[in-house]
N, C-alpha and C. Protein backbone atom coordinates (compact mmCIF):
# COMPACT_ATOMS: atom_id res chain seq x y z
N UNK A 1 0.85 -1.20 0.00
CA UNK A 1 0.00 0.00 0.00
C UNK A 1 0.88 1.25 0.00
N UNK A 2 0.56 2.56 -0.76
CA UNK A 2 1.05 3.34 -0.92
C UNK A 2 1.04 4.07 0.39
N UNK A 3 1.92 4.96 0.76
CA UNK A 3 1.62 6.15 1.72
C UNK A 3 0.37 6.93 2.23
N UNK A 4 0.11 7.23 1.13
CA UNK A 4 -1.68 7.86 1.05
C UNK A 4 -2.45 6.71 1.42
N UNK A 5 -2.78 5.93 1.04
CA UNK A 5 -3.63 4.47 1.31
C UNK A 5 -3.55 4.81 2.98
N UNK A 6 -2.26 4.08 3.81
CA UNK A 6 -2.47 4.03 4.86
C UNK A 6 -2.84 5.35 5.86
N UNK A 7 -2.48 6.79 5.29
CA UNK A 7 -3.09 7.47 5.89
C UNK A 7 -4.03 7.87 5.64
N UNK A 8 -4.83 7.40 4.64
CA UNK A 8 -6.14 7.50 4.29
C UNK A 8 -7.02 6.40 5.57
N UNK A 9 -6.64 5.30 5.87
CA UNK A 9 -6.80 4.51 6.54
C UNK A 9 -6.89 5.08 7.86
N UNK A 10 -6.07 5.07 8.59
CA UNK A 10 -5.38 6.19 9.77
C UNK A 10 -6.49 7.32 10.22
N UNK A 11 -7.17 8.02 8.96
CA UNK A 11 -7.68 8.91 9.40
C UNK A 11 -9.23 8.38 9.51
N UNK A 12 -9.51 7.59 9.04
CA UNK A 12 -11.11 7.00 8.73
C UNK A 12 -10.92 6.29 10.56
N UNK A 13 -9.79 5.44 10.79
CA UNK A 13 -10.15 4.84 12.08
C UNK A 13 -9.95 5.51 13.03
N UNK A 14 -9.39 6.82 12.74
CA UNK A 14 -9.19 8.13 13.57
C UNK A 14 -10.53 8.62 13.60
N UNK A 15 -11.11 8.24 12.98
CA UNK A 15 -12.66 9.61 12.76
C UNK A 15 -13.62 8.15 13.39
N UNK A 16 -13.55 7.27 13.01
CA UNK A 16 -14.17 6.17 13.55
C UNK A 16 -14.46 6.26 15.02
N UNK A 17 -13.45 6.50 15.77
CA UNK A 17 -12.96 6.09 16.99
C UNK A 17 -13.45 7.06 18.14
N UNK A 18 -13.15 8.34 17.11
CA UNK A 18 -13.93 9.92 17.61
C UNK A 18 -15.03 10.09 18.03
N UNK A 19 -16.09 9.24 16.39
CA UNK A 19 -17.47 9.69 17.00
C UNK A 19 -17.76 8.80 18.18
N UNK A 20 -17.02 7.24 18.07
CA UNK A 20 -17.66 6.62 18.78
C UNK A 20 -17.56 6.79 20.61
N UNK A 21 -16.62 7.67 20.58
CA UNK A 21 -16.35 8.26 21.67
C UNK A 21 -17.15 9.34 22.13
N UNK A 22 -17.76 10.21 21.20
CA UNK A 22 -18.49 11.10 21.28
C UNK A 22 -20.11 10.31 21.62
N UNK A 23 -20.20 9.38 20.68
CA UNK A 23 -21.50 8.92 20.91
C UNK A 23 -22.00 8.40 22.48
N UNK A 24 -20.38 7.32 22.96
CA UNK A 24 -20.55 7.04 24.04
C UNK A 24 -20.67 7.83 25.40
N UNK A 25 -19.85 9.21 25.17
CA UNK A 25 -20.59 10.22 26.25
C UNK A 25 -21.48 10.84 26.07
N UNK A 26 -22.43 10.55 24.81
CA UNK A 26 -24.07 11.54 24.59
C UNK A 26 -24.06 10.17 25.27
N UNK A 27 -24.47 8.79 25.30
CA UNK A 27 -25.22 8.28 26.03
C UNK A 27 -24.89 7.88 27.55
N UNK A 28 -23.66 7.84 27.59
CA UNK A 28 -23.66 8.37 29.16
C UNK A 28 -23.86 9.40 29.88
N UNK A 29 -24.36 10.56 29.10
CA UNK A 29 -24.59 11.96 29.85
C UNK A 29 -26.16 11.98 29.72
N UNK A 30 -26.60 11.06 29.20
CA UNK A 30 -28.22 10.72 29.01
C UNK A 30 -28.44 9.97 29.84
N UNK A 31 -27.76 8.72 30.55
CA UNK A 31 -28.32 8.00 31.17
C UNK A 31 -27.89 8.89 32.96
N UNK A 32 -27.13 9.47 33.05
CA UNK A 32 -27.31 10.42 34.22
C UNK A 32 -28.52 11.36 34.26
N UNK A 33 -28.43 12.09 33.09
CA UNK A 33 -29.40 13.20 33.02
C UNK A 33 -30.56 12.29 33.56
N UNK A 34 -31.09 11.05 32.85
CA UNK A 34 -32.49 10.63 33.29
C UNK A 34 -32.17 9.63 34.53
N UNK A 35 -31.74 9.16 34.97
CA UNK A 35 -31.40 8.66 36.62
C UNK A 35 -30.73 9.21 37.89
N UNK A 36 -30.12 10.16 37.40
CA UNK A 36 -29.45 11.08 38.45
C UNK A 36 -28.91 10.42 39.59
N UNK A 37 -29.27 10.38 40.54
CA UNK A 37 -28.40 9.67 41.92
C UNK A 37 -28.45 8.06 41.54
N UNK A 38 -29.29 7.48 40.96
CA UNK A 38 -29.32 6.19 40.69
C UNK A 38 -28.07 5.64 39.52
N UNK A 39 -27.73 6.18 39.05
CA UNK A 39 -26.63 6.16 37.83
C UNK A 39 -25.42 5.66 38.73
N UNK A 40 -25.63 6.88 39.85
CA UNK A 40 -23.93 6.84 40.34
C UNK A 40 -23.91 5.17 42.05
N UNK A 41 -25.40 5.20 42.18
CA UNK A 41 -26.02 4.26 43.06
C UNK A 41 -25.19 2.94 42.03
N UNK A 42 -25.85 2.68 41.17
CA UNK A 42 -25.47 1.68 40.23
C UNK A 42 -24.22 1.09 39.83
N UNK A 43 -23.80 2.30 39.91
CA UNK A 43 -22.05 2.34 39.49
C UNK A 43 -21.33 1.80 40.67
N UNK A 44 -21.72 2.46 42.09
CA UNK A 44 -20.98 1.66 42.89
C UNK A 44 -21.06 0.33 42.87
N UNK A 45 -22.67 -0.39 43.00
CA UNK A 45 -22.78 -1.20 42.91
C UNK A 45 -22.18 -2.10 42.48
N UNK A 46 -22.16 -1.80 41.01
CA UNK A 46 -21.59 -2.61 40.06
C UNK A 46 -20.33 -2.87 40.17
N UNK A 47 -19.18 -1.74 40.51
CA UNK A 47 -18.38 -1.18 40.45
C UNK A 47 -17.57 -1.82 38.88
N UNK A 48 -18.52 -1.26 37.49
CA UNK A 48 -17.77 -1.42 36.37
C UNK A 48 -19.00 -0.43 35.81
N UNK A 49 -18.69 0.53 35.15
CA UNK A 49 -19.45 1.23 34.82
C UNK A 49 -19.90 0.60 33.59
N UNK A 50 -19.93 -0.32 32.70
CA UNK A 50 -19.82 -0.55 31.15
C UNK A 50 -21.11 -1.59 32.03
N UNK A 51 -20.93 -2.34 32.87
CA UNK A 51 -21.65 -3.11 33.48
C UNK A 51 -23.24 -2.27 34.20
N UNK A 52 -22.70 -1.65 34.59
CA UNK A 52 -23.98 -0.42 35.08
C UNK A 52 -24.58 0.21 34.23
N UNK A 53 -23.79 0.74 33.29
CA UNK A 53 -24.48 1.42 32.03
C UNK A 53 -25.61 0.16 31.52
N UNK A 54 -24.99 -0.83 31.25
CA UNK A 54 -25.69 -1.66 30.69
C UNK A 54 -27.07 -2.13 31.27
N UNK A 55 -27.04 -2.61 32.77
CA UNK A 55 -28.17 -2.50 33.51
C UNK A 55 -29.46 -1.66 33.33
N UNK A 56 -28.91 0.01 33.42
CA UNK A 56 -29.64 1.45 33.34
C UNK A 56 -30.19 0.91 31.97
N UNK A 57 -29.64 0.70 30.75
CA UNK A 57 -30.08 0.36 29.42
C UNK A 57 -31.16 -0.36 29.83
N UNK A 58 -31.18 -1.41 30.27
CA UNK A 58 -32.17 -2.63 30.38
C UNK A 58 -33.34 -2.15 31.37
N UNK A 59 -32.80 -1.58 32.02
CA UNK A 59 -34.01 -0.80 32.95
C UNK A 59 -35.32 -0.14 31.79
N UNK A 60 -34.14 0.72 30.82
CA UNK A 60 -34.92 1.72 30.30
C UNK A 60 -36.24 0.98 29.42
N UNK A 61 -35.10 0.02 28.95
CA UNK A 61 -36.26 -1.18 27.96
C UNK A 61 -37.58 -1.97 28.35
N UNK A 62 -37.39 -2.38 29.36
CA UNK A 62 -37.92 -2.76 30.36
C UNK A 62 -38.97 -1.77 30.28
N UNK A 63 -38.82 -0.80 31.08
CA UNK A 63 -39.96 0.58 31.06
C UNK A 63 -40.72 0.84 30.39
N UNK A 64 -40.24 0.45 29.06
CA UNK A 64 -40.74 1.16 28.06
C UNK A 64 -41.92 0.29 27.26
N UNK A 65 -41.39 -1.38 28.21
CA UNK A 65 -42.73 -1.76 27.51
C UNK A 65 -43.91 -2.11 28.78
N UNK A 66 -43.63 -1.07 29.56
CA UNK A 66 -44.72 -1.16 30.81
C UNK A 66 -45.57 0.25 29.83
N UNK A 67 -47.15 -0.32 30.37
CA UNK A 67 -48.41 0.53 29.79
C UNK A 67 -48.03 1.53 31.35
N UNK A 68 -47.46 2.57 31.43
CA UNK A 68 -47.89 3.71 32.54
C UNK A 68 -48.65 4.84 32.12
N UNK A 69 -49.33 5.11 32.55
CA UNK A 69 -50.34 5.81 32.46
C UNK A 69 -50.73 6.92 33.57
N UNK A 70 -51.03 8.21 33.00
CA UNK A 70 -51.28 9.09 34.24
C UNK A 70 -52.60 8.55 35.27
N UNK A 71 -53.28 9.34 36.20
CA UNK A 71 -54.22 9.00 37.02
C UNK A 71 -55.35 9.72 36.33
N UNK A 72 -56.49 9.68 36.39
CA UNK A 72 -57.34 10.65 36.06
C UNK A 72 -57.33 11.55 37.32
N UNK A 73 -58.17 12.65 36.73
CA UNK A 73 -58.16 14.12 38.16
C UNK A 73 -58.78 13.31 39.14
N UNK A 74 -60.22 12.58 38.68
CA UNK A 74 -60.78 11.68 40.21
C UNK A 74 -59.56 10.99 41.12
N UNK A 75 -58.89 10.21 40.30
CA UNK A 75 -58.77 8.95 41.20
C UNK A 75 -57.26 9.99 41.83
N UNK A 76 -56.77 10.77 41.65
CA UNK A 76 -55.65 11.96 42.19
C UNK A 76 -56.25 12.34 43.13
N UNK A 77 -57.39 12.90 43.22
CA UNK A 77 -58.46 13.25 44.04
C UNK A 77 -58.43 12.87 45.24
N UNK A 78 -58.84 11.67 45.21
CA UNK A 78 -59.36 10.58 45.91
C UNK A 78 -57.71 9.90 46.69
N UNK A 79 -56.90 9.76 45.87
CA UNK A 79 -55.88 9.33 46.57
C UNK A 79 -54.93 10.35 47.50
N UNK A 80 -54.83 11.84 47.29
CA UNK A 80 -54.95 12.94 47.76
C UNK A 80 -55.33 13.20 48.98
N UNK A 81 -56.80 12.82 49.23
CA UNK A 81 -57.81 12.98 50.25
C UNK A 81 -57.69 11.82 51.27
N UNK A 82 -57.32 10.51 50.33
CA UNK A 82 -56.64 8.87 51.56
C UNK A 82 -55.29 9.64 52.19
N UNK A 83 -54.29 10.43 51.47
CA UNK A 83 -52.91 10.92 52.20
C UNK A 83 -53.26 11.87 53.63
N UNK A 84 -54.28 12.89 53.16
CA UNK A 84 -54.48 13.55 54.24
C UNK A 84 -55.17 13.05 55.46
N UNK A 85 -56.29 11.90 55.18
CA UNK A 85 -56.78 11.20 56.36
C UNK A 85 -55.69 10.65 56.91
N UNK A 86 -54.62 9.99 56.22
CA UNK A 86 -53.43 9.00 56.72
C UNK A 86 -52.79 10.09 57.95
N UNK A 87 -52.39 11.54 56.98
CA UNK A 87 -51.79 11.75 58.14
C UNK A 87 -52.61 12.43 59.43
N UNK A 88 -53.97 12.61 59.48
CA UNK A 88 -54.46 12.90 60.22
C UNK A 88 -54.58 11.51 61.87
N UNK A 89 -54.45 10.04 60.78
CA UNK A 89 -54.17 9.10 61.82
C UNK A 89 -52.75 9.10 62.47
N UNK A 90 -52.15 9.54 61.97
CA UNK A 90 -50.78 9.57 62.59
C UNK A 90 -50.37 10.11 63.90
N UNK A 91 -51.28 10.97 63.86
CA UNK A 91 -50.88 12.01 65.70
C UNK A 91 -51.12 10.59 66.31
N UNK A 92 -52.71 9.71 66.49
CA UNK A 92 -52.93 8.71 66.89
C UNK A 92 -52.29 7.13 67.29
N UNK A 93 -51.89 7.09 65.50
CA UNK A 93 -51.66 5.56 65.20
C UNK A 93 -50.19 5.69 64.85
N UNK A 94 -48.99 6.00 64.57
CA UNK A 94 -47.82 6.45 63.94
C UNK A 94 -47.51 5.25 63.16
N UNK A 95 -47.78 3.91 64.12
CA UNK A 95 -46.71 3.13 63.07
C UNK A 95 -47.73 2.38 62.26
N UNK A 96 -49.13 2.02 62.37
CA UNK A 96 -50.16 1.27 61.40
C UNK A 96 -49.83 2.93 60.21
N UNK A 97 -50.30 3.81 60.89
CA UNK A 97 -50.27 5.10 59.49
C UNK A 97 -48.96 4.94 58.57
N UNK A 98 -47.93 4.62 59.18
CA UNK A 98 -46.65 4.59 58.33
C UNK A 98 -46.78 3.08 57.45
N UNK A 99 -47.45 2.42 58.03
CA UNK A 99 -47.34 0.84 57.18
C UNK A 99 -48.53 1.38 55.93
N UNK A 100 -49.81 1.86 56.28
CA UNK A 100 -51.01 2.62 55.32
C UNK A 100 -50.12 3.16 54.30
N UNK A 101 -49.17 4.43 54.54
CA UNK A 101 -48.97 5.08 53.57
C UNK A 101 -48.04 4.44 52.82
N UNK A 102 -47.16 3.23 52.85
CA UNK A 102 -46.76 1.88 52.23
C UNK A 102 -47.64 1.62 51.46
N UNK A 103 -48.57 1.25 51.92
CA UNK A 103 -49.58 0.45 51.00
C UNK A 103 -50.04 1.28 50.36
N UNK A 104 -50.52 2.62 50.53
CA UNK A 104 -51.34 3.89 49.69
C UNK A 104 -50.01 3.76 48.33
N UNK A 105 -48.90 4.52 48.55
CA UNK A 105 -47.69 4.03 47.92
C UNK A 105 -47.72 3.39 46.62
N UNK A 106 -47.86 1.95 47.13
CA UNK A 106 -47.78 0.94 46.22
C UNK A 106 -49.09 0.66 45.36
N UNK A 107 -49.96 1.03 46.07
CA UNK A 107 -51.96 1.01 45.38
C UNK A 107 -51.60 2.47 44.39
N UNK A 108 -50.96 3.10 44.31
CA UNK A 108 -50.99 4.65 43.52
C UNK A 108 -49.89 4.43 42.53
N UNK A 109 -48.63 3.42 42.98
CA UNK A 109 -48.21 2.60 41.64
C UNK A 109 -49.01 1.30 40.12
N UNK A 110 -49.55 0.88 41.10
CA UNK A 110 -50.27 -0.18 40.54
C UNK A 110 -51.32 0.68 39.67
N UNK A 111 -52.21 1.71 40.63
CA UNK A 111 -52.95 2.89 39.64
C UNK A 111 -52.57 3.27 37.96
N UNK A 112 -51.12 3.94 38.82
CA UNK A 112 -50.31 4.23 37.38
C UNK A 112 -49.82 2.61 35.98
N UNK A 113 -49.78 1.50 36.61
CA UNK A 113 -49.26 0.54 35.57
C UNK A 113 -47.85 0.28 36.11
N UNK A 114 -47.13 0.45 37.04
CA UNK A 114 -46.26 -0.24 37.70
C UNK A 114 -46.69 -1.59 38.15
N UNK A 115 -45.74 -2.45 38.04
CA UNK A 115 -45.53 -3.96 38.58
C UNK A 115 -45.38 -3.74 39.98
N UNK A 116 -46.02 -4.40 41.30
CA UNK A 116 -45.73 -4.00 41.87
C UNK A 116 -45.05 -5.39 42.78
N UNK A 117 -44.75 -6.03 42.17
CA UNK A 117 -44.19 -7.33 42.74
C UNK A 117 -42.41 -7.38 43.39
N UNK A 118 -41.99 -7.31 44.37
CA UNK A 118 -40.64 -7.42 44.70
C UNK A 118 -40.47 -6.34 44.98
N UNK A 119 -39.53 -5.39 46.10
CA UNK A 119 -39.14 -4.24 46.24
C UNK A 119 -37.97 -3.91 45.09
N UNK A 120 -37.11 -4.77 44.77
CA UNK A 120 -36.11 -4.60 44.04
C UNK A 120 -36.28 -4.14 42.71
N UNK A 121 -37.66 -5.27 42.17
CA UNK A 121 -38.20 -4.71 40.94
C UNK A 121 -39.15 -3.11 40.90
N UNK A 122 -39.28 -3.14 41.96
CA UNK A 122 -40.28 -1.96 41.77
C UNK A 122 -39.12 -0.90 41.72
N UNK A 123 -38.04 -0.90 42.45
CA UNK A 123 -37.13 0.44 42.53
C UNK A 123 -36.43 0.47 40.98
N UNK A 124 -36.25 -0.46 40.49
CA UNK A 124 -35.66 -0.39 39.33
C UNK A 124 -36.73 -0.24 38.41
N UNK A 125 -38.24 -0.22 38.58
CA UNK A 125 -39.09 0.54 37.67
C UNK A 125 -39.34 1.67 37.73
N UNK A 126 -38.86 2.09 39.09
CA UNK A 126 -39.66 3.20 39.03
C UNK A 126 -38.29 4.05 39.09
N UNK A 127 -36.98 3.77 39.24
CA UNK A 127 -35.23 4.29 38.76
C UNK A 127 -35.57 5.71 37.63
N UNK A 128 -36.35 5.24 36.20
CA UNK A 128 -36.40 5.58 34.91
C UNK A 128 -36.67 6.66 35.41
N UNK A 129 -38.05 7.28 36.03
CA UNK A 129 -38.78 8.41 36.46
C UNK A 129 -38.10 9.38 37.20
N UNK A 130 -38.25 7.92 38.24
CA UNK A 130 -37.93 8.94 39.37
C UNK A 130 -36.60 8.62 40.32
N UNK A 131 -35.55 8.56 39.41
CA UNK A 131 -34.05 7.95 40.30
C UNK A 131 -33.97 9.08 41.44
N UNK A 132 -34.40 10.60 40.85
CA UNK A 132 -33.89 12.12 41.42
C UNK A 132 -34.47 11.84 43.06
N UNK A 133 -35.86 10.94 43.43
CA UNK A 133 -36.08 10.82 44.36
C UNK A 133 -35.74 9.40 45.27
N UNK A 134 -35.83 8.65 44.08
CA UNK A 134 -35.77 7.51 44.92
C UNK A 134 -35.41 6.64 46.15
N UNK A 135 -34.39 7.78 46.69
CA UNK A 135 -33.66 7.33 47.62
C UNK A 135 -34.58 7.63 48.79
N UNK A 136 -35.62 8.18 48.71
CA UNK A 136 -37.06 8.34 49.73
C UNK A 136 -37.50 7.37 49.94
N UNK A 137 -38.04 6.50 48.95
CA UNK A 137 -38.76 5.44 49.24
C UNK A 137 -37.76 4.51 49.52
N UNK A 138 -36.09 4.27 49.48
CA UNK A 138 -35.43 3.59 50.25
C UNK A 138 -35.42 3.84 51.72
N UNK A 139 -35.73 5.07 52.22
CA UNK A 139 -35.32 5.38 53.37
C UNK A 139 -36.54 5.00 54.11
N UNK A 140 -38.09 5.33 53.50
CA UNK A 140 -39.17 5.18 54.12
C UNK A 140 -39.28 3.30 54.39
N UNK A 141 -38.87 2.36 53.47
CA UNK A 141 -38.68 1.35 53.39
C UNK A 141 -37.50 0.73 55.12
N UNK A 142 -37.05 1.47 54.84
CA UNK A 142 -36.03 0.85 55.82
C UNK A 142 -36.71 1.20 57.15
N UNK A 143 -37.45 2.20 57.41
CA UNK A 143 -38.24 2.65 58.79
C UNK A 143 -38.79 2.01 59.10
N UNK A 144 -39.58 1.37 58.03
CA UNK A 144 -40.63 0.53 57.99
C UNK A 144 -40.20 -0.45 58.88
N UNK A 145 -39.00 -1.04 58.12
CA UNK A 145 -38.57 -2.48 58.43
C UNK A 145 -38.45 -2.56 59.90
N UNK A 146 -37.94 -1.70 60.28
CA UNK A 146 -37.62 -1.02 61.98
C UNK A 146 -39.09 -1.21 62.70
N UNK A 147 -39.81 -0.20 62.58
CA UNK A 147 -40.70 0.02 62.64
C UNK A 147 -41.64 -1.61 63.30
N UNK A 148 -41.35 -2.47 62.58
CA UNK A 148 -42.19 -3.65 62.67
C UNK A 148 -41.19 -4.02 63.73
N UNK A 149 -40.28 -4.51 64.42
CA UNK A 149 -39.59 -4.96 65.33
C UNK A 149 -39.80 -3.80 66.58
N UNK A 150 -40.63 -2.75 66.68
CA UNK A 150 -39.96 -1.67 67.40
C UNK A 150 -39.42 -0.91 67.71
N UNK A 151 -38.26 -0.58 66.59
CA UNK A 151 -36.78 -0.20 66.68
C UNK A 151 -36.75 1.08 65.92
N UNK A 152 -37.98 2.26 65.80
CA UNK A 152 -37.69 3.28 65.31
C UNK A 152 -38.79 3.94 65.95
N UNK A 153 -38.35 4.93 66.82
CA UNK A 153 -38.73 6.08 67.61
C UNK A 153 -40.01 6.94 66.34
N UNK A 154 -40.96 7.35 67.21
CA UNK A 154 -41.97 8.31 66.43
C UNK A 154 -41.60 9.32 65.54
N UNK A 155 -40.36 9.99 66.03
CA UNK A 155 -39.74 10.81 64.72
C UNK A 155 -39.32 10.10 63.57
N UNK A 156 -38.64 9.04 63.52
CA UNK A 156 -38.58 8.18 62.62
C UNK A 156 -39.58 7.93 61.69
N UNK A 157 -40.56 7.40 62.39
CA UNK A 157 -41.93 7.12 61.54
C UNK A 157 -42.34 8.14 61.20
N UNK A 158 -42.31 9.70 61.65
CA UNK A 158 -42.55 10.80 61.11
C UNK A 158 -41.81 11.06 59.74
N UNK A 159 -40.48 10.60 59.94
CA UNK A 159 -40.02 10.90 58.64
C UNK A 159 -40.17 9.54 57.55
N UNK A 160 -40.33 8.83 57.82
CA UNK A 160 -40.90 7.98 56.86
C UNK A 160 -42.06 8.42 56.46
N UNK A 161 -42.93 8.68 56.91
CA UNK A 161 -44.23 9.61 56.50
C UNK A 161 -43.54 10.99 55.51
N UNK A 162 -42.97 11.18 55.29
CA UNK A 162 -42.14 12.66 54.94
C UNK A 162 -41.77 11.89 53.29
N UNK A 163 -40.94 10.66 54.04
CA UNK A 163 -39.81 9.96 52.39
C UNK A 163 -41.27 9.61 51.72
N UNK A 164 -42.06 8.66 52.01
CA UNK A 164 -43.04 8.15 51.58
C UNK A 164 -44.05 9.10 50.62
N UNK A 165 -44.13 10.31 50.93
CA UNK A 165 -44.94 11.63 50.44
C UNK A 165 -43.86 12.22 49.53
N UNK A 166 -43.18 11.77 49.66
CA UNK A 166 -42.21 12.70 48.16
C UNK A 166 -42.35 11.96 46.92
N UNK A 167 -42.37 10.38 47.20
CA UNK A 167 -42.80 9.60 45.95
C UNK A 167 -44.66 9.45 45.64
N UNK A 168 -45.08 9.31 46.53
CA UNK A 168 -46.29 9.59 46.30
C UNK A 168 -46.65 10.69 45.47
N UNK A 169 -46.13 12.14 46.04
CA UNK A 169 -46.78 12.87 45.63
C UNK A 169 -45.93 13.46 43.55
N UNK A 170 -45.02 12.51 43.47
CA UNK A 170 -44.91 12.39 41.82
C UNK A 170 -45.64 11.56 40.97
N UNK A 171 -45.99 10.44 41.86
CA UNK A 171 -47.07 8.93 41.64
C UNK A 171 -48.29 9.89 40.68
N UNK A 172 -48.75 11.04 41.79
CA UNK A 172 -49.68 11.86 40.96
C UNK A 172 -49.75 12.70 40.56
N UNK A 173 -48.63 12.69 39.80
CA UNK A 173 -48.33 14.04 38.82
C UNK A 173 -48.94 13.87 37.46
N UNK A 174 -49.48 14.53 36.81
CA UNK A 174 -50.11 14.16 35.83
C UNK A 174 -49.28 13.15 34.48
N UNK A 175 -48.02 13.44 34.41
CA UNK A 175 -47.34 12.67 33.57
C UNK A 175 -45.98 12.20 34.05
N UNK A 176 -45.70 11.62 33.37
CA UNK A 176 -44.25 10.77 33.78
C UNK A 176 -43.02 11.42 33.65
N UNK A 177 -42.99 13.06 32.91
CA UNK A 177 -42.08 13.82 33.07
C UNK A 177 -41.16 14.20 34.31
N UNK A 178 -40.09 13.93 35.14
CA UNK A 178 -39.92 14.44 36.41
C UNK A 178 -39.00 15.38 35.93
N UNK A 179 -39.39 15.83 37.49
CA UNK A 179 -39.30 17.39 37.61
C UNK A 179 -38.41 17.61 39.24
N UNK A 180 -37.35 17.61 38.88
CA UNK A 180 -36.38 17.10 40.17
C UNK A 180 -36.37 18.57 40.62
N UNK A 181 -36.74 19.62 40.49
CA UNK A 181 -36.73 20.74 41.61
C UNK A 181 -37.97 20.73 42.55
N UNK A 182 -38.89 20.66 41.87
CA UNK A 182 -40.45 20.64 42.09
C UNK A 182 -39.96 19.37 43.97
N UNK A 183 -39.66 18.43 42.64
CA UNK A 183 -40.02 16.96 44.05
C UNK A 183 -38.80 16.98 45.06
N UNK A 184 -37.80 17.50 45.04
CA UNK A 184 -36.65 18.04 45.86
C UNK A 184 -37.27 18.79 46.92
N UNK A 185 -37.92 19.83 46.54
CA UNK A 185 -38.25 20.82 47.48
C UNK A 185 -39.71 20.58 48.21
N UNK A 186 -40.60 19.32 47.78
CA UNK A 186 -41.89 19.00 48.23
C UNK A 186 -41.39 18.39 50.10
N UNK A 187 -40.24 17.77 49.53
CA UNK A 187 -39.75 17.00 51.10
C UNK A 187 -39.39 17.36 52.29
N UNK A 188 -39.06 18.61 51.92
CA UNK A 188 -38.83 19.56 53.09
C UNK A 188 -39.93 20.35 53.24
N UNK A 189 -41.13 20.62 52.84
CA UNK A 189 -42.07 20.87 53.47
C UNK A 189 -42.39 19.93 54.95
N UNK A 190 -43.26 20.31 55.91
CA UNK A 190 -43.73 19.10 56.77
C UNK A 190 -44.82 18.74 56.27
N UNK A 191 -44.84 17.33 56.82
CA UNK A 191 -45.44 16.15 56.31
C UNK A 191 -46.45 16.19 57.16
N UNK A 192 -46.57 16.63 58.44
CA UNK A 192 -47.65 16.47 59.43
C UNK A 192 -47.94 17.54 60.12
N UNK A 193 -48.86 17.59 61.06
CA UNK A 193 -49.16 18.83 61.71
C UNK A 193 -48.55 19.09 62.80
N UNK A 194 -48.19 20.15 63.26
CA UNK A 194 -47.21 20.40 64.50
C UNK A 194 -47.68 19.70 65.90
N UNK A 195 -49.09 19.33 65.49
CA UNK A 195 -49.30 18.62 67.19
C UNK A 195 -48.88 17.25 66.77
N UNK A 196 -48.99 16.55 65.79
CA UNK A 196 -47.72 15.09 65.39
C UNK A 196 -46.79 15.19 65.82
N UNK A 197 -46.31 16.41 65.47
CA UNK A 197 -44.38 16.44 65.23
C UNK A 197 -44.03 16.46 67.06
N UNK A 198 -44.91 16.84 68.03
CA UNK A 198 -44.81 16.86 69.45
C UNK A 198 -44.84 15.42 70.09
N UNK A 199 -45.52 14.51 69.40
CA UNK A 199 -45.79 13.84 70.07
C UNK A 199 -44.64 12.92 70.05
C-alpha cells in the first residue's frame, strides 16, 4: 500500500474512533441526566461502569414496555384525600399510618401501571422516572422495616411519613415527566401537623 492508502486509513479509524467516543458520552450523559443519583447508586454497585451502564439500558427497555399511564383528576383526588386522612391518623396511630402510607404508595403505583411485585423490581421501575427521588422510598422502606420490630422512635416514623410523600406525591403528577426541583423541594415541606411532630 502506498503512503496515502495508509493514511487515508489512519484517518477513517481516527474519525471512527472519535465519533464513537463522542457517541458514548451523549449516552452516558443521558443516562445520568435521566437517573441522576441512581446512575452513580449503580455504578458503585456494580463497580464497572460498562456493566452499570448496561443494567440502566435494560431498565430503560424494560420501562418502556410497561403501559404507565397518568391517574385521572378523580382517582388523584381521591388518593390525595386517603394521604391527608393518613396523616391525620398519625398524631394517633404512627406506626399502622406509616405501614397505610406503604400500601397507599404501592396502590398509587399499581394505579399508574407499575408492577408491583418485589421491592427490588419496583425500585428499578420506578429508577427511569424517578431515580432524582428515589432514595425516599429507600429510606421510608427501611423505617418501615424497623418500625415492625420496634426499633424506630416516632420521629422516625414521622419521617418515613415525609420519604413516603415525596414519591407519592410524583405517583400523581399528571405525567411521567420528572421534575427534580419541584419533588426536591416538596420533602422539606412538613409532612404532618405540628401537634404530630410533638408527640
Amino acid at each position: 500500500m502506498s503512503t496515502m492508502i495508509w493514511l487515508a486509513v489512519a484517518v477513517a479509524v481516527g474519525l471512527a474512533l472519535a465519533v464513537g467516543y463522542v457517541l458514548l458520552r451523549q449516552r452516558r450523559h443521558g443516562l445520568r441526566r435521566r437517573f441522576g443519583p441512581e446512575y452513580e447508586r449503580t455504578l458503585n454497585e456494580r463497580d464497572d461502569r460498562g456493566a452499570a451502564e448496561q443494567e440502566l439500558r435494560a431498565r430503560e427497555k424494560r420501562f418502556a414496555t410497561l403501559d404507565i399511564t397518568p391517574l385521572t383528576p378523580a382517582s388523584r383526588q381521591t388518593y390525595a384525600q386517603q394521604w391527608t386522612n393518613l396523616q391525620e391518623r398519625f398524631v394517633d396511630a404512627p406506626g399502622p399510618a406509616v405501614t397505610e402510607a406503604g400500601e397507599l404508595v404501592t396502590a398509587a403505583m399499581a394505579a399508574r401501571g407499575y408492577p408491583t411485585d418485589g421491592f427490588e423490581q419496583q425500585l428499578a421501575d420506578l429508577s427511569v422516572v424517578h431515580g432524582r427521588t428515589l432514595h425516599h422510598y429507600r429510606q421510608a422502606r427501611e423505617i418501615s422495616t424497623r418500625a415492625t420490630s420496634g426499633e424506630a422512635s416516632t420521629e422516625d416514623l414521622r419521617q418515613a411519613m415525609v420519604h413516603y410523600r415525596v414519591l407519592f406525591e410524583e405517583l400523581l403528577d399528571d405525567g411521567d415527566e420528572h421534575h427534580p426541583q419541584s419533588a426536591e423541594t416538596r420533602h422539606e415541606q412538613p409532612a404532618l401537623t405540628d401537634d404530630s411532630q410533638q408527640r
